[in-house]
PDB file of N, CA and C in Angstrom:
ATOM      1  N   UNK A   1     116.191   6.063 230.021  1.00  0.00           N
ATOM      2  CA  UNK A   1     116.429   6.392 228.623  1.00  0.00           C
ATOM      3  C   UNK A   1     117.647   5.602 228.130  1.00  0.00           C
ATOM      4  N   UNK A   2     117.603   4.804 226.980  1.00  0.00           N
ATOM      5  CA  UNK A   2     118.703   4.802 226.382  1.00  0.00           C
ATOM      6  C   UNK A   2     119.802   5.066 226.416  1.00  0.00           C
ATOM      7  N   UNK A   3     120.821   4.488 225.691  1.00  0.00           N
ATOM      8  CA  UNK A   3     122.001   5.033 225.507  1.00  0.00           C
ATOM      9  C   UNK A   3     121.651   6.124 223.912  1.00  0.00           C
ATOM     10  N   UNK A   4     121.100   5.090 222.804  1.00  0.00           N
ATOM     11  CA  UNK A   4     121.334   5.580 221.461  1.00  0.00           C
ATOM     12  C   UNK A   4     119.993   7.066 221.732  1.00  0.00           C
ATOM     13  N   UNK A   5     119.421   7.222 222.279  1.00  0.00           N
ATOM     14  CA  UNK A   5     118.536   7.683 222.479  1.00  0.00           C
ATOM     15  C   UNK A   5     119.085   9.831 223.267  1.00  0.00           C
ATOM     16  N   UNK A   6     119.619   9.401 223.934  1.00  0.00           N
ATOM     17  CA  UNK A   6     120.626   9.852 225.161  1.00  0.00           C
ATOM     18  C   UNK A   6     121.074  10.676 223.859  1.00  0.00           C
ATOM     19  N   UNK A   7     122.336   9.724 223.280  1.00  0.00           N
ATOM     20  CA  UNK A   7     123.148  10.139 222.350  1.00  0.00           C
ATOM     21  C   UNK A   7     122.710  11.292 221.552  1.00  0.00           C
ATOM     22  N   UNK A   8     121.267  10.860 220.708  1.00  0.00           N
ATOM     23  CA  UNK A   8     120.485  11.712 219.699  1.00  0.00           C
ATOM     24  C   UNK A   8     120.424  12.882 220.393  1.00  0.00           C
ATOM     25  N   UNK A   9     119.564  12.986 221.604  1.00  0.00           N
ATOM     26  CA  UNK A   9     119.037  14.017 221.979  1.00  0.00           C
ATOM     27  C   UNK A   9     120.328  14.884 222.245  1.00  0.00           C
ATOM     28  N   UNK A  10     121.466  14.682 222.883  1.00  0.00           N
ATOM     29  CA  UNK A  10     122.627  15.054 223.196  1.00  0.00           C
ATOM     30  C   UNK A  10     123.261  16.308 221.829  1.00  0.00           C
ATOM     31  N   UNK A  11     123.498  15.424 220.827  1.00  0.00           N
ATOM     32  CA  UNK A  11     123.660  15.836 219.433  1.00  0.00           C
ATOM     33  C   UNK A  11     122.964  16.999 218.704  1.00  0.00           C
ATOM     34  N   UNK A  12     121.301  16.836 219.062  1.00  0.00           N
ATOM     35  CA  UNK A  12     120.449  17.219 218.525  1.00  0.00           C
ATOM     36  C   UNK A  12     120.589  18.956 219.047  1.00  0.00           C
ATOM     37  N   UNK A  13     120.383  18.553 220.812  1.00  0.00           N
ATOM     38  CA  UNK A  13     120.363  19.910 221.424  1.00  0.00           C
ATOM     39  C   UNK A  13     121.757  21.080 220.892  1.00  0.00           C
ATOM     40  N   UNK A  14     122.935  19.964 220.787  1.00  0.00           N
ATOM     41  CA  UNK A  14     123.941  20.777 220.822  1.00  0.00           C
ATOM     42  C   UNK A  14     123.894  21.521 218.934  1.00  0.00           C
ATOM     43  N   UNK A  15     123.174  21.260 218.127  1.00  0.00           N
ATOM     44  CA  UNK A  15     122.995  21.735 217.254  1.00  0.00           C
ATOM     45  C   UNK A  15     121.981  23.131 216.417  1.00  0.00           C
ATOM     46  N   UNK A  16     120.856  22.822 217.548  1.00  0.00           N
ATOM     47  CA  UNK A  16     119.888  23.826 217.478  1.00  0.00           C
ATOM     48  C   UNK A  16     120.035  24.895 218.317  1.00  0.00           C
ATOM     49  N   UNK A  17     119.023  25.576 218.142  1.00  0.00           N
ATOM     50  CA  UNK A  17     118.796  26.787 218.455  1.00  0.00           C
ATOM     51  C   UNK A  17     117.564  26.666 219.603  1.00  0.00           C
ATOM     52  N   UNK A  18     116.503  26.151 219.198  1.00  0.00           N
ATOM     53  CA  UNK A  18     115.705  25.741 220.091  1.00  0.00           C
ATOM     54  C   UNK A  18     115.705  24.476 220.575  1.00  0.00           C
ATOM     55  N   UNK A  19     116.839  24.141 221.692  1.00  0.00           N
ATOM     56  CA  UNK A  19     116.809  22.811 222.085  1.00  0.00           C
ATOM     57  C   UNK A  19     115.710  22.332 223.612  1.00  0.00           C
ATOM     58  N   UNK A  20     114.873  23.505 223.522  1.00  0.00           N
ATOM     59  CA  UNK A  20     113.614  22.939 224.257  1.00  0.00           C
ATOM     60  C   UNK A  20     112.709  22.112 223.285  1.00  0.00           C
ATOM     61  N   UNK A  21     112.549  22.281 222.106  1.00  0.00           N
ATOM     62  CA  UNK A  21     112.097  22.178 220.856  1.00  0.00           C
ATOM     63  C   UNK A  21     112.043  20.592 220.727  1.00  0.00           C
ATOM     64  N   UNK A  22     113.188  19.954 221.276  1.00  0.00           N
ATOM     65  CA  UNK A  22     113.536  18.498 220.298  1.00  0.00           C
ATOM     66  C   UNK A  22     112.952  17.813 221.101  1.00  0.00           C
ATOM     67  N   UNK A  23     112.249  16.770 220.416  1.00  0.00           N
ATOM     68  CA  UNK A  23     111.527  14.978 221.226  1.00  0.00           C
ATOM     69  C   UNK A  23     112.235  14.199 220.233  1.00  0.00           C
ATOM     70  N   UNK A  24     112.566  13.575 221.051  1.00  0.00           N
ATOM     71  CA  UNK A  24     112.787  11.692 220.464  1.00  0.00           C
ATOM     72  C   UNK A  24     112.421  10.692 221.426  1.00  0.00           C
ATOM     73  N   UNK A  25     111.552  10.229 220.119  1.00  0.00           N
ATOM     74  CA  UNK A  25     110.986   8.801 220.579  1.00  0.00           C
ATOM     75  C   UNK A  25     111.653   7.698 219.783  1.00  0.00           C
ATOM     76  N   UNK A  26     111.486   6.541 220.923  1.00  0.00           N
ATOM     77  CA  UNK A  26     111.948   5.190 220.537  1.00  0.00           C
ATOM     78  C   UNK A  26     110.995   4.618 220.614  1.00  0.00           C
ATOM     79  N   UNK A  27     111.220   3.821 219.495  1.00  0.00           N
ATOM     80  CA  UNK A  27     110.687   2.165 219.549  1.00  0.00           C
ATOM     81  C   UNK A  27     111.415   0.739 219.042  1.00  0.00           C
ATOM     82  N   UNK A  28     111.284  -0.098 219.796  1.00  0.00           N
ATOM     83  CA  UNK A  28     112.116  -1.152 219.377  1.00  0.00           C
ATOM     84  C   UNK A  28     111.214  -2.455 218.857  1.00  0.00           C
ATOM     85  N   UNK A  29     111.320  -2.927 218.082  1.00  0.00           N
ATOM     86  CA  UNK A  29     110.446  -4.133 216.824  1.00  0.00           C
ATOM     87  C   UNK A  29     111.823  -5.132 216.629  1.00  0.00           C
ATOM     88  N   UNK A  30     110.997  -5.744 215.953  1.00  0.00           N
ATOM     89  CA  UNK A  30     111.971  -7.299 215.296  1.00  0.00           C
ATOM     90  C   UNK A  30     113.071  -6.731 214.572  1.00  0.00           C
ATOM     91  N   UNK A  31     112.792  -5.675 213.519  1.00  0.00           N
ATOM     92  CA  UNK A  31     113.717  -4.592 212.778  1.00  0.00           C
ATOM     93  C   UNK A  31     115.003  -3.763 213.727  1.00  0.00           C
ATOM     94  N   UNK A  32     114.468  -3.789 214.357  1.00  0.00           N
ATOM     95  CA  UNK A  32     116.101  -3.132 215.504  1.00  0.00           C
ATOM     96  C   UNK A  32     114.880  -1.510 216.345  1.00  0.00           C
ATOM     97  N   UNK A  33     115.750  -0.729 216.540  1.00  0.00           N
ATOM     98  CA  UNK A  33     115.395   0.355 217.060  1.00  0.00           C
ATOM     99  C   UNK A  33     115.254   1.592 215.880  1.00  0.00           C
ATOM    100  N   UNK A  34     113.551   1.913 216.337  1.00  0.00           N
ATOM    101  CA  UNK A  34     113.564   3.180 214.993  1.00  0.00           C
ATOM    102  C   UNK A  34     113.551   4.645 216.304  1.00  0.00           C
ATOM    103  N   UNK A  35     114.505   5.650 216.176  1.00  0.00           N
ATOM    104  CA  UNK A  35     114.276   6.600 217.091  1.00  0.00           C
ATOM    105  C   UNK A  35     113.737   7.690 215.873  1.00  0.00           C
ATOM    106  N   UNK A  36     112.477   8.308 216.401  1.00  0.00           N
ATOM    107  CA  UNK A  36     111.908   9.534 215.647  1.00  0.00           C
ATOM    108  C   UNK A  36     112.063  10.670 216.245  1.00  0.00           C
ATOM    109  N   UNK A  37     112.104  11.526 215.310  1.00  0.00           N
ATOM    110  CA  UNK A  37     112.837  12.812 215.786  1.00  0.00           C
ATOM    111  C   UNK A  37     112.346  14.207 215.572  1.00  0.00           C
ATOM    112  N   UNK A  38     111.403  15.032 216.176  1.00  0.00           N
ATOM    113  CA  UNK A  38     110.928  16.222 215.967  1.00  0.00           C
ATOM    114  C   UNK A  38     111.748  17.336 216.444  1.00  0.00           C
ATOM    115  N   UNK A  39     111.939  18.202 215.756  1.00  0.00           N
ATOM    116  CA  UNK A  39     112.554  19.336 216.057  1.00  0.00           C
ATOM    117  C   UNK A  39     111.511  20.789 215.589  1.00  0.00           C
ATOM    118  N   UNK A  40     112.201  21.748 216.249  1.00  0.00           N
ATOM    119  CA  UNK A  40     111.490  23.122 215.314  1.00  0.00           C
ATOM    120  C   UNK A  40     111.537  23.319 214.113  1.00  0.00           C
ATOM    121  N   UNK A  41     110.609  24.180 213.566  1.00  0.00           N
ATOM    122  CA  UNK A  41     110.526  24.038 211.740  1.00  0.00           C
ATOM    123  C   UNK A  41     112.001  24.943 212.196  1.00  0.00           C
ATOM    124  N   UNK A  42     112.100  26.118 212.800  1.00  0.00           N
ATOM    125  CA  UNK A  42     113.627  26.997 212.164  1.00  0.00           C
ATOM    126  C   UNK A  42     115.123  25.958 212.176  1.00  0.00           C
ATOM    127  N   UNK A  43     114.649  24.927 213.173  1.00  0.00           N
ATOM    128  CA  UNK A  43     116.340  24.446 213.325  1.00  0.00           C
ATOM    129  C   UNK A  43     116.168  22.987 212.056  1.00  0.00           C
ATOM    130  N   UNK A  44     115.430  22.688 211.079  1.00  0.00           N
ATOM    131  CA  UNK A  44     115.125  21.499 210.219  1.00  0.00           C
ATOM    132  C   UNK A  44     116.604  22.054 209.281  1.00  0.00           C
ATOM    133  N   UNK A  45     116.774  22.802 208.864  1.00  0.00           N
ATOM    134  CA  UNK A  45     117.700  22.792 208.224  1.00  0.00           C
ATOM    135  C   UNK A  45     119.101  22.670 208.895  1.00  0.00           C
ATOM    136  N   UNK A  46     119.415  22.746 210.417  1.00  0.00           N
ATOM    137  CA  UNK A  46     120.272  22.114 210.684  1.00  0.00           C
ATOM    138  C   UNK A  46     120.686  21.093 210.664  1.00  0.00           C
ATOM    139  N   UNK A  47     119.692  20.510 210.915  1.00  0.00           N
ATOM    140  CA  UNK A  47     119.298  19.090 211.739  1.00  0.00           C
ATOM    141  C   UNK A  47     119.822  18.188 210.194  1.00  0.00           C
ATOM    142  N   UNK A  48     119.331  18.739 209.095  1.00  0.00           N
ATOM    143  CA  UNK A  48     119.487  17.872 207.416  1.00  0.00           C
ATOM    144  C   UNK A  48     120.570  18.455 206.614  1.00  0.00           C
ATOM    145  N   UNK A  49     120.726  19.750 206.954  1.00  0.00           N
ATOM    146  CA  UNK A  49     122.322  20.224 206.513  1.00  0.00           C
ATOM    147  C   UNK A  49     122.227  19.941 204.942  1.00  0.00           C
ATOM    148  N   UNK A  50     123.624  20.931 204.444  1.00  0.00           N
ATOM    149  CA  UNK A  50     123.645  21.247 203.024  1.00  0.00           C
ATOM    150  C   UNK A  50     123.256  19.453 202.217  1.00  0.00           C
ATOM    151  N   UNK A  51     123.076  19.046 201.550  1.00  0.00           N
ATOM    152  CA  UNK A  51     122.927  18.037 200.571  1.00  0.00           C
ATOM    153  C   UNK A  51     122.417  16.575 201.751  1.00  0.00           C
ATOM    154  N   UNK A  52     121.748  17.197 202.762  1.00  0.00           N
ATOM    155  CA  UNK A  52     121.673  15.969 203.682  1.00  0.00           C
ATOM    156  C   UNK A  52     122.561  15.422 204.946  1.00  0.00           C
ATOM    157  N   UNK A  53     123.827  16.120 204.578  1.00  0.00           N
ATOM    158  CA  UNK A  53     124.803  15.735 204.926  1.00  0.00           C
ATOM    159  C   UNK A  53     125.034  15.556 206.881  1.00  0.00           C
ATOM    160  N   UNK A  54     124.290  16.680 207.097  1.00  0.00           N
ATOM    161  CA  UNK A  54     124.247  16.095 208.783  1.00  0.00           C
ATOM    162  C   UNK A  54     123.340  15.203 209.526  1.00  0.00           C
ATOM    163  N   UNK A  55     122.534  15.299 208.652  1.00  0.00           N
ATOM    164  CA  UNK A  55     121.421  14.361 208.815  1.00  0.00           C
ATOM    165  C   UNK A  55     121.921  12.387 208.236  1.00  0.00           C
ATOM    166  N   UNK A  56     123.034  12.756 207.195  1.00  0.00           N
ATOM    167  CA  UNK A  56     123.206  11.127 207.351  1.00  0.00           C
ATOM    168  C   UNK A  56     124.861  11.139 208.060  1.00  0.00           C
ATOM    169  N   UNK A  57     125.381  12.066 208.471  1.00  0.00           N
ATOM    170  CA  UNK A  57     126.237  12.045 209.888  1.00  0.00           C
ATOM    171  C   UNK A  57     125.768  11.418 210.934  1.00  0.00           C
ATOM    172  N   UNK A  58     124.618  12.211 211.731  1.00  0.00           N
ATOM    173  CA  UNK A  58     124.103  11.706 212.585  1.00  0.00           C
ATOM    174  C   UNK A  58     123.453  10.134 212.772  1.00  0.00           C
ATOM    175  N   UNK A  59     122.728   9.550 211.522  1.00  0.00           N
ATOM    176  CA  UNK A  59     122.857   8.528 211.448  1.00  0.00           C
ATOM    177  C   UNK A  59     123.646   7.715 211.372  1.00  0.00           C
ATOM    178  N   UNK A  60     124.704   7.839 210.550  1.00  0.00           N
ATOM    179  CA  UNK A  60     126.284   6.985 210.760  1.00  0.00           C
ATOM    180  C   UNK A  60     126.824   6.909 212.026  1.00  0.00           C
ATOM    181  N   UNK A  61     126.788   7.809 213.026  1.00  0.00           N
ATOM    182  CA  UNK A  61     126.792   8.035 214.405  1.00  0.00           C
ATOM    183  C   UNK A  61     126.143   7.060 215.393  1.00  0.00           C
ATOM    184  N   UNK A  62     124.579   7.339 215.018  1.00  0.00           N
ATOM    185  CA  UNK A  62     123.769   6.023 215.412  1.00  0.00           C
ATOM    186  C   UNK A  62     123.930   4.816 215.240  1.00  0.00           C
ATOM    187  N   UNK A  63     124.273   4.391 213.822  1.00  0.00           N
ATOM    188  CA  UNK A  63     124.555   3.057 213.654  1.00  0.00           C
ATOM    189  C   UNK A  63     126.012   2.806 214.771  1.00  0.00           C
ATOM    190  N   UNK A  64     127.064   3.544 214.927  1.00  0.00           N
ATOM    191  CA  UNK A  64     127.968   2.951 215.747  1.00  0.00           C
ATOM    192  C   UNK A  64     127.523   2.506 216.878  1.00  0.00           C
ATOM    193  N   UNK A  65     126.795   3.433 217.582  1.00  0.00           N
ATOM    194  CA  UNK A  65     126.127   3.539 218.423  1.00  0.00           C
ATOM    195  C   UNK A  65     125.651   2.026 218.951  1.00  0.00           C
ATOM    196  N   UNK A  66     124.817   2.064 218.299  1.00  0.00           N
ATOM    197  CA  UNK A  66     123.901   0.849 217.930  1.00  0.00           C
ATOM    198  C   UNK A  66     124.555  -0.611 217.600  1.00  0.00           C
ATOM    199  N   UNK A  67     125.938  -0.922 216.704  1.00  0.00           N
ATOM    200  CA  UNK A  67     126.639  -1.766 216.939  1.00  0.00           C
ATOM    201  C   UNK A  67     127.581  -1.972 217.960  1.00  0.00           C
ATOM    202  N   UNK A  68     127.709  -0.752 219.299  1.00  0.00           N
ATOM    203  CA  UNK A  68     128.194  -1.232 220.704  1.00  0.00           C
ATOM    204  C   UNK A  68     127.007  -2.185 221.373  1.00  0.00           C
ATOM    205  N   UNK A  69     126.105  -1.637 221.204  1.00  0.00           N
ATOM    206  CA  UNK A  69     124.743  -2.555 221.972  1.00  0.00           C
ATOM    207  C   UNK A  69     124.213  -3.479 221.448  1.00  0.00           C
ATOM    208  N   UNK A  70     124.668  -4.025 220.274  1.00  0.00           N
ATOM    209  CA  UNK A  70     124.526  -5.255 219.545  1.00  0.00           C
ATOM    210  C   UNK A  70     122.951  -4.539 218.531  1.00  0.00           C
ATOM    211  N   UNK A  71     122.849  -3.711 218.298  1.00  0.00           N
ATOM    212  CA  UNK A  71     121.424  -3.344 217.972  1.00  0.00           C
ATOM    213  C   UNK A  71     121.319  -2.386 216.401  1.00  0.00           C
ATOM    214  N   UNK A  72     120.300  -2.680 215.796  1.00  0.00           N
ATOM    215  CA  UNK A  72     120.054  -1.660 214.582  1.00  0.00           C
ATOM    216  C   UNK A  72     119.395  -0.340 214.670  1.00  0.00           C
ATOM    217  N   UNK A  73     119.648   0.803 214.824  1.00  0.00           N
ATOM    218  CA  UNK A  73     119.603   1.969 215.157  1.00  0.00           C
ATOM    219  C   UNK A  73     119.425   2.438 213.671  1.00  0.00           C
ATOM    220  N   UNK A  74     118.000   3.222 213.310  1.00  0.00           N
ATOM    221  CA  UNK A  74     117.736   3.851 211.937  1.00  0.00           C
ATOM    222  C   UNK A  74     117.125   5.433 212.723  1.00  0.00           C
ATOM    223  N   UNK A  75     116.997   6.400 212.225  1.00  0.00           N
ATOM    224  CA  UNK A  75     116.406   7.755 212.545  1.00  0.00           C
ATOM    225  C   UNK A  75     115.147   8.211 211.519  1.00  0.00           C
ATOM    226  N   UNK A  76     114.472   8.250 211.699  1.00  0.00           N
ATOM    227  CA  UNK A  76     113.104   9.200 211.392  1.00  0.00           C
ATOM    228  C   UNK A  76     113.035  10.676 211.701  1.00  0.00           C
ATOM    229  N   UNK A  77     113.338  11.310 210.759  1.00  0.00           N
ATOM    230  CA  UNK A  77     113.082  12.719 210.972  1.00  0.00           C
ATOM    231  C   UNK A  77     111.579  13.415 210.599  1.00  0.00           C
ATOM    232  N   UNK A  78     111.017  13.870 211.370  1.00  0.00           N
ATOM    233  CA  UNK A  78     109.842  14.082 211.239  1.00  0.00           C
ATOM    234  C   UNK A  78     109.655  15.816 210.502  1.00  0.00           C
ATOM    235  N   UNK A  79     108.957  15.545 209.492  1.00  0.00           N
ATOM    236  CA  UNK A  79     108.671  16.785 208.824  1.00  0.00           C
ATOM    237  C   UNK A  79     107.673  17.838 209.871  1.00  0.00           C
ATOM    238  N   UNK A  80     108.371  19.404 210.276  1.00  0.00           N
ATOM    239  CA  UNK A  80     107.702  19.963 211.227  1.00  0.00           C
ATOM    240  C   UNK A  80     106.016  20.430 210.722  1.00  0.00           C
ATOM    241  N   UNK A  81     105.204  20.831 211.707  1.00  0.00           N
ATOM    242  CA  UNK A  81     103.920  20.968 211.430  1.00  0.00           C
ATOM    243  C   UNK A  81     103.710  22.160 210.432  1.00  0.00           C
ATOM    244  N   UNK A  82     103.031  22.037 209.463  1.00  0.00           N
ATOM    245  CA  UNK A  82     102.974  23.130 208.904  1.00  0.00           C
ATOM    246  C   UNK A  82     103.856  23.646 207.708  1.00  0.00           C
ATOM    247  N   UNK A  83     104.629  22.836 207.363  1.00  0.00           N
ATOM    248  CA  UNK A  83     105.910  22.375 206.382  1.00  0.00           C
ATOM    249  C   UNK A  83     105.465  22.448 204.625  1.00  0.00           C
ATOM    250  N   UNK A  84     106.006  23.345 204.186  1.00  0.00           N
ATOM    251  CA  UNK A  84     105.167  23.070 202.748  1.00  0.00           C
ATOM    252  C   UNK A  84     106.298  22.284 202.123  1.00  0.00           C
ATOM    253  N   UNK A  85     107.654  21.876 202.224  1.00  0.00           N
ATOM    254  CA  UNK A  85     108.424  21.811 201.589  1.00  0.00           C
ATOM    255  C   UNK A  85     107.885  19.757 200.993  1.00  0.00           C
ATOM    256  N   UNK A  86     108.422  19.837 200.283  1.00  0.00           N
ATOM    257  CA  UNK A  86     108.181  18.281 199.452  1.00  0.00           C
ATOM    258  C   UNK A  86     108.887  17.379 199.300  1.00  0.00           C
ATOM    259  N   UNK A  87     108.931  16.474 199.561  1.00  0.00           N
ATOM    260  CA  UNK A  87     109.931  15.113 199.859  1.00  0.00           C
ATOM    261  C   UNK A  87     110.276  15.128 198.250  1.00  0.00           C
ATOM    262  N   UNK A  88     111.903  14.899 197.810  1.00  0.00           N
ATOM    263  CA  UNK A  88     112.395  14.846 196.456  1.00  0.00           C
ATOM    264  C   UNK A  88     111.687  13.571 195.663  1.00  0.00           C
ATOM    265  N   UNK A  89     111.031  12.713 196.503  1.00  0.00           N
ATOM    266  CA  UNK A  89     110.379  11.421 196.168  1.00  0.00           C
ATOM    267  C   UNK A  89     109.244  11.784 195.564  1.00  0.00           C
ATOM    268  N   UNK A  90     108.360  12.599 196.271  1.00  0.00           N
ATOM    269  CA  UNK A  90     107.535  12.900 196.057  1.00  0.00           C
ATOM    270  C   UNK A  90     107.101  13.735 194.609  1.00  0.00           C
ATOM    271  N   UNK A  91     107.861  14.719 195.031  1.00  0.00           N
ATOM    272  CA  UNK A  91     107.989  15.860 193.427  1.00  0.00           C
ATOM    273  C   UNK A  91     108.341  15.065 192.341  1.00  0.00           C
ATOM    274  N   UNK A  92     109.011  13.970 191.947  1.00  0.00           N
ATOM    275  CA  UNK A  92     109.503  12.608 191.316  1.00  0.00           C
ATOM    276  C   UNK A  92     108.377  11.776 190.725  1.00  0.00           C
ATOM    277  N   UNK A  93     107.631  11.530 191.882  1.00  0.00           N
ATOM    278  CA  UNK A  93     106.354  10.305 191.512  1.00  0.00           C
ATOM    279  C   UNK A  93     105.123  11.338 190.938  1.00  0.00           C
ATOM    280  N   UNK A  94     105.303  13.251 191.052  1.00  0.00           N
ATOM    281  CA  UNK A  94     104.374  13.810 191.165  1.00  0.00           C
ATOM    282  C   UNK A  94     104.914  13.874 189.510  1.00  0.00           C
ATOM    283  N   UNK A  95     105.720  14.002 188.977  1.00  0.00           N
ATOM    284  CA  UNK A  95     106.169  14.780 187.970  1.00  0.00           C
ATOM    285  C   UNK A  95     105.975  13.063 186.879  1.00  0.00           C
ATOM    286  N   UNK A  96     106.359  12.211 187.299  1.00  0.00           N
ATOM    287  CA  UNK A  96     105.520  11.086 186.287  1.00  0.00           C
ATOM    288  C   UNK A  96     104.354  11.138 185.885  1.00  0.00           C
ATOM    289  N   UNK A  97     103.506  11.226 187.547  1.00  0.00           N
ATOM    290  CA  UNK A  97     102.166  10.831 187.319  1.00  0.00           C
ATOM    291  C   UNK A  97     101.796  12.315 185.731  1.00  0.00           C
ATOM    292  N   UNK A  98     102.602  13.080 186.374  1.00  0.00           N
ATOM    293  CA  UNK A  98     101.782  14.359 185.170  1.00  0.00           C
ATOM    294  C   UNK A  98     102.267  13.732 183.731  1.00  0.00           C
ATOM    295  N   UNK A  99     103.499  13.435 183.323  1.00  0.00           N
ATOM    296  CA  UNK A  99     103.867  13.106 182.178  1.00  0.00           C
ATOM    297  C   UNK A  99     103.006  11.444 181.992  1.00  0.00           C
ATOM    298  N   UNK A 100     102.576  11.125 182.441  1.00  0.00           N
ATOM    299  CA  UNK A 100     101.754  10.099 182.124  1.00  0.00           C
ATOM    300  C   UNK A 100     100.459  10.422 181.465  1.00  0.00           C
ATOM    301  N   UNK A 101      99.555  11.259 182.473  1.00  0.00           N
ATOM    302  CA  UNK A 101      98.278  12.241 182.120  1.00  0.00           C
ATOM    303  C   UNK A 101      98.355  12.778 180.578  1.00  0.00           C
ATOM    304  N   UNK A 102      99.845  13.227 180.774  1.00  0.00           N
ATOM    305  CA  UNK A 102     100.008  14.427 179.257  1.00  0.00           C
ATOM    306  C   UNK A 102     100.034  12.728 178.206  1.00  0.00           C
ATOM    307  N   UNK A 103     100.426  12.029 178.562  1.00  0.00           N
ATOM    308  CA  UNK A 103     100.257  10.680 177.170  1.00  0.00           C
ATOM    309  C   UNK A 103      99.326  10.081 177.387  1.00  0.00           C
ATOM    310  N   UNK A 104      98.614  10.070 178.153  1.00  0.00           N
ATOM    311  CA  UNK A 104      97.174   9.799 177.647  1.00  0.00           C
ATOM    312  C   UNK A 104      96.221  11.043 176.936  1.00  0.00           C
ATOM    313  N   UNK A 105      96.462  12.097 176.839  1.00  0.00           N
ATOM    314  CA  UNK A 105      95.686  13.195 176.104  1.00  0.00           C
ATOM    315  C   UNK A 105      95.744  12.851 174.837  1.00  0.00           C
ATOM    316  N   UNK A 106      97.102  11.694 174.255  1.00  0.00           N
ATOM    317  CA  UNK A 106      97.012  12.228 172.749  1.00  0.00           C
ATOM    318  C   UNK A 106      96.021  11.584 171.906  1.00  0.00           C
TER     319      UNK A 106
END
């Protein structure tokens, strides 16, 4: 295993509640290293914290990480199974497409 890899899981466990719960996978491409990251639906709100905020900790973390080993280190957090909640992107592109619909009615 990894170092940046190591690191995550390290982080991850010491944050949750169910740290039987967490996988991370790596993969490494021309782009640098993408590590993806599943956790339990109860510990997701740790893991992304008030306004995001531990969730782009932990990545700032990674990137150091990742510039000891000469390497680009990004995180994928994987939405848990069964998740109704909605990417802010999403509700965004959802809420155009409707105000678009409503100007074509007239």
């Amino acid at each position: 295993m990894e170092r940046d890899q190591e690191f995550l899981e390290f982080v991850v466990k010491t944050l949750v509640d169910n740290p039987d719960s967490v996988k991370v996978n790596r993969n490494v491409d021309e782009m640098g290293v993408l590590l993806t990251l599943d956790v339990h639906p109860e510990d997701m709100g740790k893991i992304i914290g008030r306004s995001g905020n531990t969730a782009k900790a932990i990545r700032t973390l990674l990137r150091v990480v990742g510039m000891k080993n000469n390497a680009r280190v990004n995180l994928k957090i994987n939405e848990p199974e069964g998740s109704t909640r909605r990417a802010p992107e999403a509700a965004d592109a959802q809420a155009s497409v409707d105000e678009a619909m409503e100007d074509l009615k007239l």
